[in-house]
C-alpha atoms as a PDB file:
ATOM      1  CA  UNK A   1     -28.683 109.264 169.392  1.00  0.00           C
ATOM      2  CA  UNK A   2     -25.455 111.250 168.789  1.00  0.00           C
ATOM      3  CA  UNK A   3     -22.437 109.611 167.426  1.00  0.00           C
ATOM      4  CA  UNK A   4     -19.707 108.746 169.684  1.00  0.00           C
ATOM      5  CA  UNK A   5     -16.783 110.602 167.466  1.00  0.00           C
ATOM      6  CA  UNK A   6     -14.125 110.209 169.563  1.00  0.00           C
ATOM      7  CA  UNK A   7     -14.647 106.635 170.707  1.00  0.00           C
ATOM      8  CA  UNK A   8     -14.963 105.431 166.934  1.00  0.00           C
ATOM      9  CA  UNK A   9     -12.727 102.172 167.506  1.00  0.00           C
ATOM     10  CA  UNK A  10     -14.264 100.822 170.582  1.00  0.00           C
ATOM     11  CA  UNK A  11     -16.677  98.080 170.971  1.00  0.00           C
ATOM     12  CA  UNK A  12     -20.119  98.316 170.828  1.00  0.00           C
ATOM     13  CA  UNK A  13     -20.510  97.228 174.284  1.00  0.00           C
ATOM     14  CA  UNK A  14     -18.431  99.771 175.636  1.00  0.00           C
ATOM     15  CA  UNK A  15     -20.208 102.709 173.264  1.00  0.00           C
ATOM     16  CA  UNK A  16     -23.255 101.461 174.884  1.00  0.00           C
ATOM     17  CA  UNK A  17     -22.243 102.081 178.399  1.00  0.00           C
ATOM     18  CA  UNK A  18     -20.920 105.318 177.340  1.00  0.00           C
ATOM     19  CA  UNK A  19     -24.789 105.882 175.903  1.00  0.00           C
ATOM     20  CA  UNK A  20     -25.878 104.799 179.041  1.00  0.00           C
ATOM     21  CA  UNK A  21     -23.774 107.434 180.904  1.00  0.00           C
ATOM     22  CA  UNK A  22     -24.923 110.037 178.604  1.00  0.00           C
ATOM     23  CA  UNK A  23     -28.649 109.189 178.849  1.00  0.00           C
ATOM     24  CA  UNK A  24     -28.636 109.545 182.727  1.00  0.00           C
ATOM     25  CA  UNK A  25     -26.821 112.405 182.907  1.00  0.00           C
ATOM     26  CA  UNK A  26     -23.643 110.764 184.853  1.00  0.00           C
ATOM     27  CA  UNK A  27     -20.791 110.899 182.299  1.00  0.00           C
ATOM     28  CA  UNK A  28     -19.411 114.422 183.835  1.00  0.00           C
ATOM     29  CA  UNK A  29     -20.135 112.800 187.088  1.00  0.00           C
ATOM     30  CA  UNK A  30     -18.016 110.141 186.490  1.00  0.00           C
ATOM     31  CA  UNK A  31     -14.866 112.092 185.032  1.00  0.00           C
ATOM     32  CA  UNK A  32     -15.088 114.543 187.723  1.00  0.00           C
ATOM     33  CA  UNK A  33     -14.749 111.707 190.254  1.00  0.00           C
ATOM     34  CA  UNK A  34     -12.046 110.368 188.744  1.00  0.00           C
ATOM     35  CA  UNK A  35     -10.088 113.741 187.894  1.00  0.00           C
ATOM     36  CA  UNK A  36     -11.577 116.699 190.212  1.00  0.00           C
ATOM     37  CA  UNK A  37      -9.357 119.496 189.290  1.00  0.00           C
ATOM     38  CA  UNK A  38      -8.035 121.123 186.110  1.00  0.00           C
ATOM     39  CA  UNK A  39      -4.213 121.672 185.974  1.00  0.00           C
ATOM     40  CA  UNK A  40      -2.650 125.268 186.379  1.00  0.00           C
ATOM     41  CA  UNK A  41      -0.172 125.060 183.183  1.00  0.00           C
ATOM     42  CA  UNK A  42      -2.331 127.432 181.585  1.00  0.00           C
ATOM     43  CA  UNK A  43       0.642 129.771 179.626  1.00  0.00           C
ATOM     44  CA  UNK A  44       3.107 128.688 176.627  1.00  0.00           C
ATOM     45  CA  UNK A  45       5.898 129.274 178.915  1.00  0.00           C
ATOM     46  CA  UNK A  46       4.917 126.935 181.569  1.00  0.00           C
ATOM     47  CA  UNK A  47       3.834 124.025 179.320  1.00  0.00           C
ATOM     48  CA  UNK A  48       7.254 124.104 177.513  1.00  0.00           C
ATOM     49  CA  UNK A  49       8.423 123.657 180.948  1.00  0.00           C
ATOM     50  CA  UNK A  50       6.427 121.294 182.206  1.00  0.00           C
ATOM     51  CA  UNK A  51       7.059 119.021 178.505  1.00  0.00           C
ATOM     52  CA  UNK A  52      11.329 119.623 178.600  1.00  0.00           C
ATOM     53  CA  UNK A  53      11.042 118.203 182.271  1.00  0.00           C
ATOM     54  CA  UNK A  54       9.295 115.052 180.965  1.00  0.00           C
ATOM     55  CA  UNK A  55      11.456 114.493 178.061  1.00  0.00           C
ATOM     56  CA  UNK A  56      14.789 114.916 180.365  1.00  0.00           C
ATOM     57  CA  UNK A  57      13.499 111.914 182.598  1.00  0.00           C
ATOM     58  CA  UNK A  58      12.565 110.037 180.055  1.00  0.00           C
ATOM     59  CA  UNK A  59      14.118 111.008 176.527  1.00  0.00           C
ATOM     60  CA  UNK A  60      17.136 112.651 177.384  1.00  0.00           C
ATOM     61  CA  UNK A  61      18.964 111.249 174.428  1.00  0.00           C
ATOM     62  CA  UNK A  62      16.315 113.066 172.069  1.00  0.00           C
ATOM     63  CA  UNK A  63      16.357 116.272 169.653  1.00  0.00           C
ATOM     64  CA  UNK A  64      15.569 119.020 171.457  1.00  0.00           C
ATOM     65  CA  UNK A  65      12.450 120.990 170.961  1.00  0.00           C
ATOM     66  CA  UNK A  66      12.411 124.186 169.361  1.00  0.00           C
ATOM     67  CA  UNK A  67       8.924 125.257 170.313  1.00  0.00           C
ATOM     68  CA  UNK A  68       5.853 124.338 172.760  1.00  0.00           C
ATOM     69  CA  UNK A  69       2.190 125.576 172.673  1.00  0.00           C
ATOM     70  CA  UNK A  70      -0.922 125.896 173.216  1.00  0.00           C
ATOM     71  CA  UNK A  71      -2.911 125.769 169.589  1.00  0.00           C
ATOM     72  CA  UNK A  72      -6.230 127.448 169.344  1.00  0.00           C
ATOM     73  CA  UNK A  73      -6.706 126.087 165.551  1.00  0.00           C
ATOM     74  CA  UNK A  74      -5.689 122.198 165.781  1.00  0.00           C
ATOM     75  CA  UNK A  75      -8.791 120.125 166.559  1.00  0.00           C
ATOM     76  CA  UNK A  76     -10.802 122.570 164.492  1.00  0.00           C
ATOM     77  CA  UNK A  77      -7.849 122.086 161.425  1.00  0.00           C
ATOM     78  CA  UNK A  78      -6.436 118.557 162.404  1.00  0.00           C
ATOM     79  CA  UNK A  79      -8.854 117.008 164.165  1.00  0.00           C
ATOM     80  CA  UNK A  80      -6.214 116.208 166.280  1.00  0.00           C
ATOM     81  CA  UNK A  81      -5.432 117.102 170.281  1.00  0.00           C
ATOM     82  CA  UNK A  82      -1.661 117.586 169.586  1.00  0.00           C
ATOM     83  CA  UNK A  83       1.029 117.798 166.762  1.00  0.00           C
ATOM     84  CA  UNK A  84       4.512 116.618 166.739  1.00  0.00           C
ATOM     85  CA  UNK A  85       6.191 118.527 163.347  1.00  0.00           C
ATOM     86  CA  UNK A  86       9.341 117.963 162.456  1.00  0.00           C
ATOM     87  CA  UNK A  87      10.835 120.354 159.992  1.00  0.00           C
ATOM     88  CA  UNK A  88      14.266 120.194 158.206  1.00  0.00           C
ATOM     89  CA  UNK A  89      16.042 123.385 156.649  1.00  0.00           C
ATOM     90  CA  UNK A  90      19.010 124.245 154.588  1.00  0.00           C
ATOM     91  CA  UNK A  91      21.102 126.877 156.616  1.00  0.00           C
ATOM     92  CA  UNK A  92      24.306 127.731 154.597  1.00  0.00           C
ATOM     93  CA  UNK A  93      26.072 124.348 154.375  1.00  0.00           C
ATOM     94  CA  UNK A  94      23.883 122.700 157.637  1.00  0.00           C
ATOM     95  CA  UNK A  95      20.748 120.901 158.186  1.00  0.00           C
ATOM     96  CA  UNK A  96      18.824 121.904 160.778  1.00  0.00           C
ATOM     97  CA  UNK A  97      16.185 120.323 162.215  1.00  0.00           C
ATOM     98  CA  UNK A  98      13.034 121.769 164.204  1.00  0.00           C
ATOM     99  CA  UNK A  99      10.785 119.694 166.836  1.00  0.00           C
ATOM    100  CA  UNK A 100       7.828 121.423 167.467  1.00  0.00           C
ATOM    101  CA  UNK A 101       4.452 120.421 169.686  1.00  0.00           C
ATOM    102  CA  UNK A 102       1.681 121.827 169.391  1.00  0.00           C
ATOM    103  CA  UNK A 103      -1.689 120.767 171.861  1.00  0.00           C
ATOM    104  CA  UNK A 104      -5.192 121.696 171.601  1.00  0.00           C
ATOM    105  CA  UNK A 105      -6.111 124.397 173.909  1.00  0.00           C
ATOM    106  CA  UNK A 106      -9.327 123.237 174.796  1.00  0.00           C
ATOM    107  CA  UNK A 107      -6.655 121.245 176.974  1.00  0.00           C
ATOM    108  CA  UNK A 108      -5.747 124.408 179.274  1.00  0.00           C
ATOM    109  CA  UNK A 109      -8.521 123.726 181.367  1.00  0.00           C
ATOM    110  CA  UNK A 110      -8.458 119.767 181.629  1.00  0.00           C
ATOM    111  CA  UNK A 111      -6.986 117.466 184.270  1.00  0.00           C
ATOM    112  CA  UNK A 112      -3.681 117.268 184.573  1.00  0.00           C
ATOM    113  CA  UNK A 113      -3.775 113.593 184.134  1.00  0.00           C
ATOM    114  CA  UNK A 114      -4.997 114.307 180.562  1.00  0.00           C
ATOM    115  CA  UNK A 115      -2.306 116.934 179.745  1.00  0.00           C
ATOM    116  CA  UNK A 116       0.376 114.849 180.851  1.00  0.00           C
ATOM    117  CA  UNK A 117      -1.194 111.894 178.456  1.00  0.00           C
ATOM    118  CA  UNK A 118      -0.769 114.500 175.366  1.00  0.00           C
ATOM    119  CA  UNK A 119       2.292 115.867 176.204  1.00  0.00           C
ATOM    120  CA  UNK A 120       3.667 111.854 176.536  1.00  0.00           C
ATOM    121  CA  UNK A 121       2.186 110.896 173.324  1.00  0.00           C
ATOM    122  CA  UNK A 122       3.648 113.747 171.298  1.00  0.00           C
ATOM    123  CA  UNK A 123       7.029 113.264 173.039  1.00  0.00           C
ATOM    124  CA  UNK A 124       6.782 109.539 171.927  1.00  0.00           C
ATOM    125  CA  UNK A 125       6.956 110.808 168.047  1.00  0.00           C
ATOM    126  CA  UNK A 126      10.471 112.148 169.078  1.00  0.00           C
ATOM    127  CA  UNK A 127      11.589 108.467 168.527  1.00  0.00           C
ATOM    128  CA  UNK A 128       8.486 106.557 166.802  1.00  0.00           C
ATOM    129  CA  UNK A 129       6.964 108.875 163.872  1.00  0.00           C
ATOM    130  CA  UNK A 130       4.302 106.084 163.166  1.00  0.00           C
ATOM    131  CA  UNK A 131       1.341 104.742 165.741  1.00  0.00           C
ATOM    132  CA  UNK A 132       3.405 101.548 165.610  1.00  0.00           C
ATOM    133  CA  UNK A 133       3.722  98.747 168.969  1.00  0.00           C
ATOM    134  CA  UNK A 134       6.809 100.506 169.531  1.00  0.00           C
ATOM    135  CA  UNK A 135       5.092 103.759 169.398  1.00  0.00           C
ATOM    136  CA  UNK A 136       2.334 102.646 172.307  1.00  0.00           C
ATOM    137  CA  UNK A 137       4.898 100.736 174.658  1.00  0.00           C
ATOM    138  CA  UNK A 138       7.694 103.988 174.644  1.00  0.00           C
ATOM    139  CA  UNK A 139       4.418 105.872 176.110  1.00  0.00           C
ATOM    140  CA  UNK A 140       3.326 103.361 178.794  1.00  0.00           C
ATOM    141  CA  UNK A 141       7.360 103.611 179.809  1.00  0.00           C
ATOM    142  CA  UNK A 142       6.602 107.066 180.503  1.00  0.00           C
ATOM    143  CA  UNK A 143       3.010 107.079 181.638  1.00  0.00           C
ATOM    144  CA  UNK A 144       1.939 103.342 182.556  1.00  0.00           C
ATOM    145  CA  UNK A 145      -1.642 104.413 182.876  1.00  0.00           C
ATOM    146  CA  UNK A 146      -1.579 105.343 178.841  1.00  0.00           C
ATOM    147  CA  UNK A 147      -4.427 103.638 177.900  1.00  0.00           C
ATOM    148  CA  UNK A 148      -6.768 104.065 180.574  1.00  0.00           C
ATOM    149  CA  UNK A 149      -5.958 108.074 180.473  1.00  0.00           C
ATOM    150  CA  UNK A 150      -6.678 108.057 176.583  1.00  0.00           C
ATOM    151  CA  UNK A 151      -9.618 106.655 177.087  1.00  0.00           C
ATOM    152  CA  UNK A 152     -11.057 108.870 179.969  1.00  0.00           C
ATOM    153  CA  UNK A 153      -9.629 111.433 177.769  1.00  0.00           C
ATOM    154  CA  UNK A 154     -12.001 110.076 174.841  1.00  0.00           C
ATOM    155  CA  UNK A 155     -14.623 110.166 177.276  1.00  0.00           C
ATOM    156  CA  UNK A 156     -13.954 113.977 178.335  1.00  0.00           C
ATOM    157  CA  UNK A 157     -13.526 115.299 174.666  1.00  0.00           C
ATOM    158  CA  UNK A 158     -16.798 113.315 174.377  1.00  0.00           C
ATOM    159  CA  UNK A 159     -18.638 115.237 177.261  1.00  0.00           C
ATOM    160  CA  UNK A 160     -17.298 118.769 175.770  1.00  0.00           C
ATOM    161  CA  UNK A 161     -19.045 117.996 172.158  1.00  0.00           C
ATOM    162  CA  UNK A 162     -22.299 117.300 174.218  1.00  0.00           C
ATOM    163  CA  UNK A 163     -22.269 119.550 176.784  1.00  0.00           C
ATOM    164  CA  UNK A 164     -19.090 122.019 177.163  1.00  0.00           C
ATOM    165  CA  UNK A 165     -17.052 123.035 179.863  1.00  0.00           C
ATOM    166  CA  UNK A 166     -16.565 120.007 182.616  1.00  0.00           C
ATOM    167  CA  UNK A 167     -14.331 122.101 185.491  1.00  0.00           C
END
């Protein structure tokens, strides 16, 4: 039986259902029910677009970002689906500061339900650096479905180790 990687911190009784799932051959069933198409932000350009209109609604008051993409190296480097960095330099006599986000691109071709959970999560470390209570309620202000969608998205990073490509 393969280990459940990305569903580490859950209960046994849920890793069993998830076993279950696996075993019968229904776990892509069951995500494509629940999210039937993949999203069409699929360039640089339109993902930094799509992220500055989410943090306007909801973190107006925020640094800007500097840069959004796509990252081809970050679960493989990371193990990560997205990176917040935050870099500070020395130019002349100022500080300036740098907010970048960076998100897997095996997430070019998910649901948009999924990109939208990344894209609120690594927004969230504009305000909270740490994966604090703070942290987890400033993301179900902007996506109140957090949870749930984090752990479908567990589930779908799950089904792409065992099997590849779900749309």
């Amino acid at each position: 039986m393969n280990t459940l990687k990305y569903l580490a911190g859950y209960s046994t009784t849920v890793t069993d259902q998830v076993y279950k799932l696996i075993d019968s051959d229904k776990l892509a069933d069951v995500l494509l029910k629940k999210y039937p198409v993949s999203h069409a932000i699929k360039t640089d350009k339109a993902l930094y677009s799509y992220v500055i209109d989410i943090k306007n609604q909801y973190l107006r008051q925020s640094n800007p970002l500097s840069k959004v993409v796509y990252d081809d190296k970050i679960d493989v480097v990371h193990q990560a689906i997205g990176l917040h960095s935050f870099v500070s330099r020395v130019q002349g006599g100022n500080l300036k500061a740098k907010n970048e986000i960076r998100i897997g691109s095996v997430f070019k071709s998910a649901a948009p339900e999924f990109l939208r959970m990344i894209v609120v999560h690594e927004l969230a470390h504009l305000r909270e650096k740490e994966h604090n209570k703070a942290f987890y309620k400033l993301c179900e202000y902007m996506e109140p479905n957090y949870h749930q969608l984090e752990f479908d998205m567990r589930l779908y990073l799950t089904h792409l180790d065992l099997v590849g490509k779900l749309y």
